[in-house]
PDB file of N, CA and C in Angstrom:
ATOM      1  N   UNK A   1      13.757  17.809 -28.830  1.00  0.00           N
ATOM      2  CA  UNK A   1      13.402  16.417 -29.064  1.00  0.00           C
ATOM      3  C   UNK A   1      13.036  16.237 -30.527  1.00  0.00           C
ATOM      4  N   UNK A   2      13.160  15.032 -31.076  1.00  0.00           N
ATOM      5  CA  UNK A   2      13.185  14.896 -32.397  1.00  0.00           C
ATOM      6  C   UNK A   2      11.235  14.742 -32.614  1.00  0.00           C
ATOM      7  N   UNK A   3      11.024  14.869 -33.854  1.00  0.00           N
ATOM      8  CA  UNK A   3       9.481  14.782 -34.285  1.00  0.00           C
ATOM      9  C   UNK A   3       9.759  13.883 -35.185  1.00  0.00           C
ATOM     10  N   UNK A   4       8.249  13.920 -35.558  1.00  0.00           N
ATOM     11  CA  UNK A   4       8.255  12.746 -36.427  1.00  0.00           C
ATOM     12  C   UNK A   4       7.774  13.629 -37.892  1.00  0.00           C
ATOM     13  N   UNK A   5       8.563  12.919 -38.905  1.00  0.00           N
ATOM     14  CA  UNK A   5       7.900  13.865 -40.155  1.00  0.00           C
ATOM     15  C   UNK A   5       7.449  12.883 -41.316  1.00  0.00           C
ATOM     16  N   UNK A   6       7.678  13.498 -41.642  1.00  0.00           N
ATOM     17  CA  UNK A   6       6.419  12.488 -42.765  1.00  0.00           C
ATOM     18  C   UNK A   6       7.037  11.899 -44.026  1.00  0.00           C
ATOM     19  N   UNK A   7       7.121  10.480 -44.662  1.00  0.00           N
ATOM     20  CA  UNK A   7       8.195   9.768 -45.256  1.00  0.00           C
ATOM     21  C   UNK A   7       9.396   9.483 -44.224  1.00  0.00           C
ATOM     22  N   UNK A   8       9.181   9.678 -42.717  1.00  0.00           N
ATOM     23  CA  UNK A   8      10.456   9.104 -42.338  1.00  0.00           C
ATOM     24  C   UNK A   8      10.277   7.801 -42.398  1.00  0.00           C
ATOM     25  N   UNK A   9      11.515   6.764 -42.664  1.00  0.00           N
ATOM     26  CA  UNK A   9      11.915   5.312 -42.218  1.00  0.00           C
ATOM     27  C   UNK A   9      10.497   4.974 -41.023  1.00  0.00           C
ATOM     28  N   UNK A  10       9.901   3.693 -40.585  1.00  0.00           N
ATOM     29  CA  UNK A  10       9.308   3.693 -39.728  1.00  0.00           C
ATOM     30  C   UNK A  10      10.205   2.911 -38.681  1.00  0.00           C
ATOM     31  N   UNK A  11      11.416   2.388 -38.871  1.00  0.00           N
ATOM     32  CA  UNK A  11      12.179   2.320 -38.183  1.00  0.00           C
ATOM     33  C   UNK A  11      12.900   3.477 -37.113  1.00  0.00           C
ATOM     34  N   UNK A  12      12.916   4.592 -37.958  1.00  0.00           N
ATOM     35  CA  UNK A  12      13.825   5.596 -37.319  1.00  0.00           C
ATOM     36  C   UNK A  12      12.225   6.457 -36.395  1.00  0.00           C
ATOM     37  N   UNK A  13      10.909   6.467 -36.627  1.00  0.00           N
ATOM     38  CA  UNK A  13       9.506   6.982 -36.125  1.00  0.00           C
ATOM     39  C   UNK A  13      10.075   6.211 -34.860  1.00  0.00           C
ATOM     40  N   UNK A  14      10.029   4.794 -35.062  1.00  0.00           N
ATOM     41  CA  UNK A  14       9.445   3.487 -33.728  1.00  0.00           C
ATOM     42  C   UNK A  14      11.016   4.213 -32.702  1.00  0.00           C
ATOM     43  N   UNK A  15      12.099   4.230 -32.846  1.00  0.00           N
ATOM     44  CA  UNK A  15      13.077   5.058 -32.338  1.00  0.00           C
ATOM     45  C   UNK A  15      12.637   6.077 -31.320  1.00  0.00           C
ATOM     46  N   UNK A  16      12.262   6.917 -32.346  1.00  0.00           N
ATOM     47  CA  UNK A  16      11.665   8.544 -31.702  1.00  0.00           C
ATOM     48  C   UNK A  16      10.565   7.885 -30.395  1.00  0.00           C
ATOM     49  N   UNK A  17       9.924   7.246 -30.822  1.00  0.00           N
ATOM     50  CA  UNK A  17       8.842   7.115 -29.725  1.00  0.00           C
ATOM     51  C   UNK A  17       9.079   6.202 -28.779  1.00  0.00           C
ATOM     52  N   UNK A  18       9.980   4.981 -28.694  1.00  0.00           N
ATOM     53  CA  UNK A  18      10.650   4.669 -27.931  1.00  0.00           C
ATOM     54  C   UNK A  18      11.759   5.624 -26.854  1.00  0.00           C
ATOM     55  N   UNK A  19      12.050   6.406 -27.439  1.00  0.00           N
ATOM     56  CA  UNK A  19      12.617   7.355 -26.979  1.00  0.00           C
ATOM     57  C   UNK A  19      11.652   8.458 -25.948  1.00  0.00           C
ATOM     58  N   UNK A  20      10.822   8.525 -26.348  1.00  0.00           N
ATOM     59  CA  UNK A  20       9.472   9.728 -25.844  1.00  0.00           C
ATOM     60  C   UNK A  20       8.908   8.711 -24.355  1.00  0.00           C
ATOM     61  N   UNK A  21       8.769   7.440 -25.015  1.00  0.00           N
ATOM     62  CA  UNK A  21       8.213   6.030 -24.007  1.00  0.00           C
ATOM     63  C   UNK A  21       8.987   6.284 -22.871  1.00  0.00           C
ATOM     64  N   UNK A  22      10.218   6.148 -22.995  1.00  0.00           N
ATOM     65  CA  UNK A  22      11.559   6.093 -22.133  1.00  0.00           C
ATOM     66  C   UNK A  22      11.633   7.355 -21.181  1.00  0.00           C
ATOM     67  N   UNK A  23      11.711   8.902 -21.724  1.00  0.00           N
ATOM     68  CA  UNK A  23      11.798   9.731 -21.158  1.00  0.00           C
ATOM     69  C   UNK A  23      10.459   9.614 -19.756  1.00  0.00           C
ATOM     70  N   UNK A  24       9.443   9.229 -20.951  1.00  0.00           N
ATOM     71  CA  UNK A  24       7.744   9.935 -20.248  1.00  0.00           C
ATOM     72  C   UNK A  24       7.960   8.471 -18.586  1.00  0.00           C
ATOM     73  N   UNK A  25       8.489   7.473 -19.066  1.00  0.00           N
ATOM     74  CA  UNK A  25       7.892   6.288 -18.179  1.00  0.00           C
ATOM     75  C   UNK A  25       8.919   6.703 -16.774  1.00  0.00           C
ATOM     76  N   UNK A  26      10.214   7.287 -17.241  1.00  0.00           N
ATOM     77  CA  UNK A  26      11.517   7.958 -15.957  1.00  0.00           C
ATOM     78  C   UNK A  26      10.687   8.948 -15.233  1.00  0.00           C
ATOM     79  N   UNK A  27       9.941   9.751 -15.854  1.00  0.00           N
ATOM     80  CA  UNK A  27       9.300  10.792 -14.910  1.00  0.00           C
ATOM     81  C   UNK A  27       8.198  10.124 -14.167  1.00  0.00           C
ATOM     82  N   UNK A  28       7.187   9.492 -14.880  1.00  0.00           N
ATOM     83  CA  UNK A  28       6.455   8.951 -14.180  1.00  0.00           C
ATOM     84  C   UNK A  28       6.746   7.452 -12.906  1.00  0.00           C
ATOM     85  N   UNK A  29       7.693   7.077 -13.234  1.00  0.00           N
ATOM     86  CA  UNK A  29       8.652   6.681 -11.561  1.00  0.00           C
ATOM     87  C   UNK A  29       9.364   7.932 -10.870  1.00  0.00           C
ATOM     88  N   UNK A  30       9.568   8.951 -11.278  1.00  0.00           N
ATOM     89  CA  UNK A  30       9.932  10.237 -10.228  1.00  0.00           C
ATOM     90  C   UNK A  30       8.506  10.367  -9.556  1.00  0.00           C
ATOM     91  N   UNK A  31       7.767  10.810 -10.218  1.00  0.00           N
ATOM     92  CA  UNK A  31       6.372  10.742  -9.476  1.00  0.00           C
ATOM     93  C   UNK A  31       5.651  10.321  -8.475  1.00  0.00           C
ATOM     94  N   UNK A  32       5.884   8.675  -8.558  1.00  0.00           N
ATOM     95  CA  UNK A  32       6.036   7.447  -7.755  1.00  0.00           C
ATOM     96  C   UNK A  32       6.234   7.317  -6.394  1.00  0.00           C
ATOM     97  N   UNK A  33       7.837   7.817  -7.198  1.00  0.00           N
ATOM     98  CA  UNK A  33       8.636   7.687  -5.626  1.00  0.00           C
ATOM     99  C   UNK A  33       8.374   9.034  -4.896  1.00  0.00           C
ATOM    100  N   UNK A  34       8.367   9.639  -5.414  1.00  0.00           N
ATOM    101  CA  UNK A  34       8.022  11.300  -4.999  1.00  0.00           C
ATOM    102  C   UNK A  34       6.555  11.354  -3.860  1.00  0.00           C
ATOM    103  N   UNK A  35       5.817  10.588  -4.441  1.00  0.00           N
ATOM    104  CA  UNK A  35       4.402  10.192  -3.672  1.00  0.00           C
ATOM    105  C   UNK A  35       4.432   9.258  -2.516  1.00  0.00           C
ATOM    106  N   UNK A  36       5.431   7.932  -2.524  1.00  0.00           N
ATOM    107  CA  UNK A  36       5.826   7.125  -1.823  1.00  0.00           C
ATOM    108  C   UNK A  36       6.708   8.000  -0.744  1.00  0.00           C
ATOM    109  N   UNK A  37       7.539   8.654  -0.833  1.00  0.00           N
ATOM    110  CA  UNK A  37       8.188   9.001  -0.058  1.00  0.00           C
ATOM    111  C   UNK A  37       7.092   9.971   1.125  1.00  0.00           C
ATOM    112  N   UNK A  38       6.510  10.758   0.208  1.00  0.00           N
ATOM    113  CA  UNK A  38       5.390  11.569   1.484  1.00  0.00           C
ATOM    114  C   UNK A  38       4.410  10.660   2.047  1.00  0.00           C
ATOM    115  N   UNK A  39       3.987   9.641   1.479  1.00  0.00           N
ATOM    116  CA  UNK A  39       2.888   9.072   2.299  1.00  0.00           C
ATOM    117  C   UNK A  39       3.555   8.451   3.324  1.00  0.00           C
ATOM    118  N   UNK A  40       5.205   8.026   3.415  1.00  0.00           N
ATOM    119  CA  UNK A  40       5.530   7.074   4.276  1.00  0.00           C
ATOM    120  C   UNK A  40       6.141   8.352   5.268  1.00  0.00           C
ATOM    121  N   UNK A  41       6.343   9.515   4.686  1.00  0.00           N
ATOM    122  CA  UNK A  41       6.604  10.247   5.927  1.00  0.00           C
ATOM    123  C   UNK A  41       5.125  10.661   6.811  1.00  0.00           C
ATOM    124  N   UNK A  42       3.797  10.673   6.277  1.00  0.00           N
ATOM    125  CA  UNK A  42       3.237  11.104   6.680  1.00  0.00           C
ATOM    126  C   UNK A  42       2.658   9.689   7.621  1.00  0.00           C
ATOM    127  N   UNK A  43       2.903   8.711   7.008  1.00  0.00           N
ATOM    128  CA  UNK A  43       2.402   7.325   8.416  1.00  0.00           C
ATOM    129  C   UNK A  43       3.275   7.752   9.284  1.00  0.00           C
ATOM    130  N   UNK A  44       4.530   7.823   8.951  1.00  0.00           N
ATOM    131  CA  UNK A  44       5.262   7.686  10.631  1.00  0.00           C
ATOM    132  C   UNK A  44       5.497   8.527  11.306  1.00  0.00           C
ATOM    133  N   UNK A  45       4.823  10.036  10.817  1.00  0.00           N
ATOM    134  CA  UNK A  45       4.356  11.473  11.144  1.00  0.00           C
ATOM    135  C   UNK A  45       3.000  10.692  12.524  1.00  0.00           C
ATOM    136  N   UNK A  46       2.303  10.039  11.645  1.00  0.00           N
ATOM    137  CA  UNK A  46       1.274   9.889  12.549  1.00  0.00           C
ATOM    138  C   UNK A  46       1.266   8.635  13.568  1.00  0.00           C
ATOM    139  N   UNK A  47       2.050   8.118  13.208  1.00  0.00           N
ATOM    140  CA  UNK A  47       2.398   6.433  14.548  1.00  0.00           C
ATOM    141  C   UNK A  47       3.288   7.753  15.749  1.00  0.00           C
ATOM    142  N   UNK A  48       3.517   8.578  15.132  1.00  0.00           N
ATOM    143  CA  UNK A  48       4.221   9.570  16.248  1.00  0.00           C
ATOM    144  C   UNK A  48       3.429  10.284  17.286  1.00  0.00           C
ATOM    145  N   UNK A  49       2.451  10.619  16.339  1.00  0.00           N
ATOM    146  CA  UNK A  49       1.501  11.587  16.903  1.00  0.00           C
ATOM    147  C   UNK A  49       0.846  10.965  17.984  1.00  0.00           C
ATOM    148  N   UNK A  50       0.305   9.830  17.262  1.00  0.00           N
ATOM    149  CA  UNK A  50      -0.186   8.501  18.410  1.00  0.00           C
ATOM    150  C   UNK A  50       0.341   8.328  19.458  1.00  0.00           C
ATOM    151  N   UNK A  51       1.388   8.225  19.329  1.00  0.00           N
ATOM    152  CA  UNK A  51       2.255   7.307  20.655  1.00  0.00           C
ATOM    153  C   UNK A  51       2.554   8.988  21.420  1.00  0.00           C
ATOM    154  N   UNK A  52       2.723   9.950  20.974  1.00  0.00           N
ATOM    155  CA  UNK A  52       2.779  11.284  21.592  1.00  0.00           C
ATOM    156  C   UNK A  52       1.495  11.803  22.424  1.00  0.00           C
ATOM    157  N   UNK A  53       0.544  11.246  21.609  1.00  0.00           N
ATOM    158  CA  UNK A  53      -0.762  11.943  22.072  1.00  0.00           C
ATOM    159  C   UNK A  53      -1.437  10.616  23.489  1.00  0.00           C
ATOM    160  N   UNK A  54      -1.003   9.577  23.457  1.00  0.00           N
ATOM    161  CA  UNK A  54      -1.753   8.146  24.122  1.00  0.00           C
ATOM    162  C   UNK A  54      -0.413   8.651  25.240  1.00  0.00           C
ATOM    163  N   UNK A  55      -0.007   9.856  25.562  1.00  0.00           N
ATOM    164  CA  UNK A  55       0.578   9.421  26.859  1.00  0.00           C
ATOM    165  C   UNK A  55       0.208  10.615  27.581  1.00  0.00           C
ATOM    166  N   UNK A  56      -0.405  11.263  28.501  1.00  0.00           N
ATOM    167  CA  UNK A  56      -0.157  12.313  28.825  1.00  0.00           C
ATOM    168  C   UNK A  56       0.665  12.359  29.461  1.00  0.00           C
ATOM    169  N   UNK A  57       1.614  12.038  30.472  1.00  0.00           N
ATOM    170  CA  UNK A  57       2.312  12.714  31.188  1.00  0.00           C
ATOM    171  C   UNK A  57       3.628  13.356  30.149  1.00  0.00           C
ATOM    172  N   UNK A  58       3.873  12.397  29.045  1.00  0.00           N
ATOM    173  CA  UNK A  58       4.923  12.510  28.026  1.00  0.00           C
ATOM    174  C   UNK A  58       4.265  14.322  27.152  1.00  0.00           C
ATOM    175  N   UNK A  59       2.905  14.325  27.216  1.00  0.00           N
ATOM    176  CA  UNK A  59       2.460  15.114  26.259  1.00  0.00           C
ATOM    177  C   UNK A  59       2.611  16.453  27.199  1.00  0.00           C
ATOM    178  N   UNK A  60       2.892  16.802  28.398  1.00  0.00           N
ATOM    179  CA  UNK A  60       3.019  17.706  29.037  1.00  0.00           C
ATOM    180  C   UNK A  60       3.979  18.055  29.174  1.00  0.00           C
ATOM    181  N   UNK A  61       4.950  17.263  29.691  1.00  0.00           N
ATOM    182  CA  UNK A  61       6.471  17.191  29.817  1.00  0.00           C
ATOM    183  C   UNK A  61       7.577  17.845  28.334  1.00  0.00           C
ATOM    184  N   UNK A  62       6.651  17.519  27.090  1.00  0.00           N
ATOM    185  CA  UNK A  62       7.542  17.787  25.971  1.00  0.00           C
ATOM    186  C   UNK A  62       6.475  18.750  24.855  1.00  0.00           C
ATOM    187  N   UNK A  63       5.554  19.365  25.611  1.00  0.00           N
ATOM    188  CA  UNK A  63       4.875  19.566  24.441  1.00  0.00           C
ATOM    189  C   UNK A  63       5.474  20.968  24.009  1.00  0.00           C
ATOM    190  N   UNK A  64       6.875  21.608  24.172  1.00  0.00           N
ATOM    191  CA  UNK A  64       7.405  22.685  23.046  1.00  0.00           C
ATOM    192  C   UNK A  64       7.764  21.783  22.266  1.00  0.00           C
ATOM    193  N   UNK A  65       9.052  20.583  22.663  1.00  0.00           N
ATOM    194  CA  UNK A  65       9.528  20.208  21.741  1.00  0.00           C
ATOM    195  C   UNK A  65       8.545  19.731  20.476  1.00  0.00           C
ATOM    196  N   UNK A  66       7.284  19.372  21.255  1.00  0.00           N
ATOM    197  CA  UNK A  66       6.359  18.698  20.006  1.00  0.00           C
ATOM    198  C   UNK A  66       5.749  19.523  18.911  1.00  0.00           C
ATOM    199  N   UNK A  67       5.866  20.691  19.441  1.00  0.00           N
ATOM    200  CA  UNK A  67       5.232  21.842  18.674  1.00  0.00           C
ATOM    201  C   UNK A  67       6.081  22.348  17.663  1.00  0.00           C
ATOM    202  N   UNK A  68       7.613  21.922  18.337  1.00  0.00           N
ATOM    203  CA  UNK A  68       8.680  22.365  17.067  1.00  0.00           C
ATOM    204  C   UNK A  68       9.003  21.568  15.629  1.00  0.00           C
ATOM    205  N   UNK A  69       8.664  20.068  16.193  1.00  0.00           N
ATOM    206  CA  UNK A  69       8.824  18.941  15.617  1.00  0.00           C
ATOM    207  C   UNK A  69       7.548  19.198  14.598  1.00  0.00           C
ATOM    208  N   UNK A  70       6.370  19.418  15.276  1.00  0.00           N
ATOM    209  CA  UNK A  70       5.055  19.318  14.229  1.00  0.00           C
ATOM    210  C   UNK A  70       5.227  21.007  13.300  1.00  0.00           C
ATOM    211  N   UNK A  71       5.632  21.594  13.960  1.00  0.00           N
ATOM    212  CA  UNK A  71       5.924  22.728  12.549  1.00  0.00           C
ATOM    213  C   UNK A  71       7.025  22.738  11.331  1.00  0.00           C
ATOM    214  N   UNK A  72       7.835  21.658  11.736  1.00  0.00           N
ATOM    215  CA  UNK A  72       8.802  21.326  11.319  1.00  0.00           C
ATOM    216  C   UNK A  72       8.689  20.397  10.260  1.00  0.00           C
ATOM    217  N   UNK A  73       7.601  19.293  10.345  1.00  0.00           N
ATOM    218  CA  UNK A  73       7.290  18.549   9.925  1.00  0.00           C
ATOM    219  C   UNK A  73       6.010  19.036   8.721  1.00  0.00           C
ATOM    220  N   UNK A  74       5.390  19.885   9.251  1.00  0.00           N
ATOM    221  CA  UNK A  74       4.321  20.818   8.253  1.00  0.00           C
ATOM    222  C   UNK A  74       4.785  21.138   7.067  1.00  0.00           C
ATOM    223  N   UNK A  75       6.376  21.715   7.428  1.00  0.00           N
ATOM    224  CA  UNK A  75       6.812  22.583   6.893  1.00  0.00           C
ATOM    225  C   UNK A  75       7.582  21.643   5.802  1.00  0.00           C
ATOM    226  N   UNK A  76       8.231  20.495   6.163  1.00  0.00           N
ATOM    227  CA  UNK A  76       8.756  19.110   5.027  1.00  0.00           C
ATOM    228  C   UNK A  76       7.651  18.940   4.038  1.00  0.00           C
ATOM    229  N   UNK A  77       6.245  18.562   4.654  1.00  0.00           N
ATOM    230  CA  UNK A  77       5.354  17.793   4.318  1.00  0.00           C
ATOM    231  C   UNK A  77       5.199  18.862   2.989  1.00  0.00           C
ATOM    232  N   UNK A  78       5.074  20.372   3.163  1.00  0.00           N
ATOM    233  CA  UNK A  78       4.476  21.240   2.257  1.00  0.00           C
ATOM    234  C   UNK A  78       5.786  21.161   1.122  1.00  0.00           C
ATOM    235  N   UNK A  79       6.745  20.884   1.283  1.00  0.00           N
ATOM    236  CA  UNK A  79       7.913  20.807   0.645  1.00  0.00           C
ATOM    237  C   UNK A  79       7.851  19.604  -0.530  1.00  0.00           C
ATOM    238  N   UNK A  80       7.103  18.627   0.445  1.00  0.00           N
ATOM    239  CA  UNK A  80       7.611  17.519  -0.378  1.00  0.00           C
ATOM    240  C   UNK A  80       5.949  17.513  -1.485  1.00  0.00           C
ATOM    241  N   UNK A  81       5.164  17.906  -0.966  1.00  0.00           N
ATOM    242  CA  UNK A  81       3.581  18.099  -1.794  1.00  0.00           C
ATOM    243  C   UNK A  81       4.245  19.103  -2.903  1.00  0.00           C
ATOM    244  N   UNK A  82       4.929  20.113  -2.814  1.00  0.00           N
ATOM    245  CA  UNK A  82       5.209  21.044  -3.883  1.00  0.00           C
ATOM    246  C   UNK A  82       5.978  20.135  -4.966  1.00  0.00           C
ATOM    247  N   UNK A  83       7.277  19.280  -4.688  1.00  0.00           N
ATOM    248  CA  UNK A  83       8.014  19.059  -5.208  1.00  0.00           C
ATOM    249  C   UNK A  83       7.260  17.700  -5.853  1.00  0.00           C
ATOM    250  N   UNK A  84       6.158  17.348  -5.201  1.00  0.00           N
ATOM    251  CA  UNK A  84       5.104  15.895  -5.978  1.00  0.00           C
ATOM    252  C   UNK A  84       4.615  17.317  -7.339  1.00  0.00           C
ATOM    253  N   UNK A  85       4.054  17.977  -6.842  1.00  0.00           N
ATOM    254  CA  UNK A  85       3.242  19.188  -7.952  1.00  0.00           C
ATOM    255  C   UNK A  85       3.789  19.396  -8.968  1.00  0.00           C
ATOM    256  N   UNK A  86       5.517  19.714  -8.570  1.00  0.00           N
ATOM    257  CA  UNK A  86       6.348  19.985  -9.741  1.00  0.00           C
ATOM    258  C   UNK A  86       5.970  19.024 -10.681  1.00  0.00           C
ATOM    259  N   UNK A  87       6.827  17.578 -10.335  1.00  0.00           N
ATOM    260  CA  UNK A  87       7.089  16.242 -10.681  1.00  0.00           C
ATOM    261  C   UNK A  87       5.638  15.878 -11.829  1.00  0.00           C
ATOM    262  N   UNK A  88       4.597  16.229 -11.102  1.00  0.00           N
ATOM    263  CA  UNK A  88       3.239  15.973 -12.057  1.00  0.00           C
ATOM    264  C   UNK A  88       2.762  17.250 -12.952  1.00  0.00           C
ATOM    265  N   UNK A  89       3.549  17.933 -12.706  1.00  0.00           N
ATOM    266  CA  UNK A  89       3.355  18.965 -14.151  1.00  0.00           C
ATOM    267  C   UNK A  89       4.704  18.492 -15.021  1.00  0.00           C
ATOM    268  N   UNK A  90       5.642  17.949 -14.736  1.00  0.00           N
ATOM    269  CA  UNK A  90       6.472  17.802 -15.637  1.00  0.00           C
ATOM    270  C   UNK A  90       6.410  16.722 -16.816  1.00  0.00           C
ATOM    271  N   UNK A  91       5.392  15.508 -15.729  1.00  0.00           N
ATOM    272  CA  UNK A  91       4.702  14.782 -16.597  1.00  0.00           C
ATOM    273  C   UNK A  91       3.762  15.036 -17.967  1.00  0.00           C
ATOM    274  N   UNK A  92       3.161  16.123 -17.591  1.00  0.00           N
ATOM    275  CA  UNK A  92       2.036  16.715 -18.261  1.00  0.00           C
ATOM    276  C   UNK A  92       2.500  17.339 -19.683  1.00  0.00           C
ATOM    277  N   UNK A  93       3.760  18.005 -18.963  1.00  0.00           N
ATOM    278  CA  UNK A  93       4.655  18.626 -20.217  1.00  0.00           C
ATOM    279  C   UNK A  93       5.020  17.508 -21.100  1.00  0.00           C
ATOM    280  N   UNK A  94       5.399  16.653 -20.665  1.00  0.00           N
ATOM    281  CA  UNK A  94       6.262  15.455 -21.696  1.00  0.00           C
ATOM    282  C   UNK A  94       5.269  14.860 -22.419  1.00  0.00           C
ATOM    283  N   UNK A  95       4.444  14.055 -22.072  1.00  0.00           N
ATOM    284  CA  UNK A  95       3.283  13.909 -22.737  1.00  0.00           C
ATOM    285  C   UNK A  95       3.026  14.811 -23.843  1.00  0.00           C
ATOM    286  N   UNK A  96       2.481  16.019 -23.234  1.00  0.00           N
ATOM    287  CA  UNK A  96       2.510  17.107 -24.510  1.00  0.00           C
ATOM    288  C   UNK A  96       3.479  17.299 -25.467  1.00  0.00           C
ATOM    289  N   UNK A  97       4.653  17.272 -24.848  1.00  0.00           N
ATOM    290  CA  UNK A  97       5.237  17.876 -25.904  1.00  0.00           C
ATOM    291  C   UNK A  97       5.585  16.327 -26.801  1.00  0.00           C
ATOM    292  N   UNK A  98       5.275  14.760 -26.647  1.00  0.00           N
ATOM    293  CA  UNK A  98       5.249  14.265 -27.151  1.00  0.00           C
ATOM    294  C   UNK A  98       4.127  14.090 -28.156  1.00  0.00           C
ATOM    295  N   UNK A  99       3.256  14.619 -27.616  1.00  0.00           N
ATOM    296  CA  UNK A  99       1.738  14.452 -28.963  1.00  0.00           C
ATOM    297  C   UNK A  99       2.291  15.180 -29.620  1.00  0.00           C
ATOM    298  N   UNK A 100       2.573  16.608 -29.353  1.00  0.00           N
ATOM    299  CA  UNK A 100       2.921  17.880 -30.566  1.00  0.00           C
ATOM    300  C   UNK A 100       4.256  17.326 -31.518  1.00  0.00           C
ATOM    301  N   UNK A 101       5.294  16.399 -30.938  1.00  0.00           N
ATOM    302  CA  UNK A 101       6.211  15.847 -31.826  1.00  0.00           C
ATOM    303  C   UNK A 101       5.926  14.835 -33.196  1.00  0.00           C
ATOM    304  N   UNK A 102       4.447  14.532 -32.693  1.00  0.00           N
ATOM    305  CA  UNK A 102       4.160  13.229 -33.535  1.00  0.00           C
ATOM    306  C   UNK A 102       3.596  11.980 -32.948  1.00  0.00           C
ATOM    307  N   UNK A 103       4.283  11.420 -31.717  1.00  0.00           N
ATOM    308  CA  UNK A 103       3.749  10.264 -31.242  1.00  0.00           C
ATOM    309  C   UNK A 103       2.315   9.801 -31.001  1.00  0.00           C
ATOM    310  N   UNK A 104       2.081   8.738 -31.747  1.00  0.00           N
ATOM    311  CA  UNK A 104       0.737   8.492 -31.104  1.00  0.00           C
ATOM    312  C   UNK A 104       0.362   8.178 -29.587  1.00  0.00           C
ATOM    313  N   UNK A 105      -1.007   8.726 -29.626  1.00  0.00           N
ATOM    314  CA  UNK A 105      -1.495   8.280 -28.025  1.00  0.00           C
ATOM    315  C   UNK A 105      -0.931   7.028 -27.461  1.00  0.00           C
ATOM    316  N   UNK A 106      -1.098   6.234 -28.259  1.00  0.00           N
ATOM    317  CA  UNK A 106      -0.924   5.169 -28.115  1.00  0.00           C
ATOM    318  C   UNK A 106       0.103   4.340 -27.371  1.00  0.00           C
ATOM    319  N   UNK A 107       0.974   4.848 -27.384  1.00  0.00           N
ATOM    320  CA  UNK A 107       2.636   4.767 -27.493  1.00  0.00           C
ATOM    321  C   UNK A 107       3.242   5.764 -26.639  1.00  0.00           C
ATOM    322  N   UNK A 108       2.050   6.333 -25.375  1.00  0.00           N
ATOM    323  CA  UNK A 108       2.212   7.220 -24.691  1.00  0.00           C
ATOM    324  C   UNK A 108       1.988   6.775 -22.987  1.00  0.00           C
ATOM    325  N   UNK A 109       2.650   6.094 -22.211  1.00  0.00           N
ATOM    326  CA  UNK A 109       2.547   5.694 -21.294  1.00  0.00           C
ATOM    327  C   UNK A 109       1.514   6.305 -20.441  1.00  0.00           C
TER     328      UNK A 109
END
């Protein structure tokens, strides 16, 4: 990524950091949606659980399948928390590596 050096144009600076703006603001909607997507799996994880758990005769009748479904679902949920973890360290990086280029705070989403 380009830096900023010193006597550049402040035309060609406002560029660079528009540029840094742009990258940093794309990750931080990966983030977003990355977060949106698990919380809405985890409501309708639990309108499931509900309507699974408020029946017994249903909760007897199916409770392997439910046990496969809820390990199954553990096992997404931990998937999709890792891949939020990634997503917010990658943020962290860009940021950084935009201060160390030059950009002001300021100008740092």
């Amino acid at each position: 990524m380009p830096e900023s050096k010193p006597g550049e144009p402040a035309k060609d600076r406002q560029k660079m950091y528009d540029d840094w703006k742009k990258k940093i603001s794309t990750q931080q909607e990966q983030v977003q949606l990355l977060e949106r997507e698990m919380d809405v799996m985890q409501r309708e994880y639990r309108l499931r659980a509900a309507a699974f758990y408020a029946d017994a005769g249903n909760r007897l009748r199916n409770a392997g399948s439910w046990d496969k479904e809820d390990a199954q679902y553990k096992q997404q949920l931990a998937e999709k928390q890792k891949n939020v973890n990634t997503a917010k360290e990658e943020l962290q990086d860009l940021k950084e590596r935009a201060r160390k280029a030059g950009v002001p705070s300021s100008m740092i989403p």
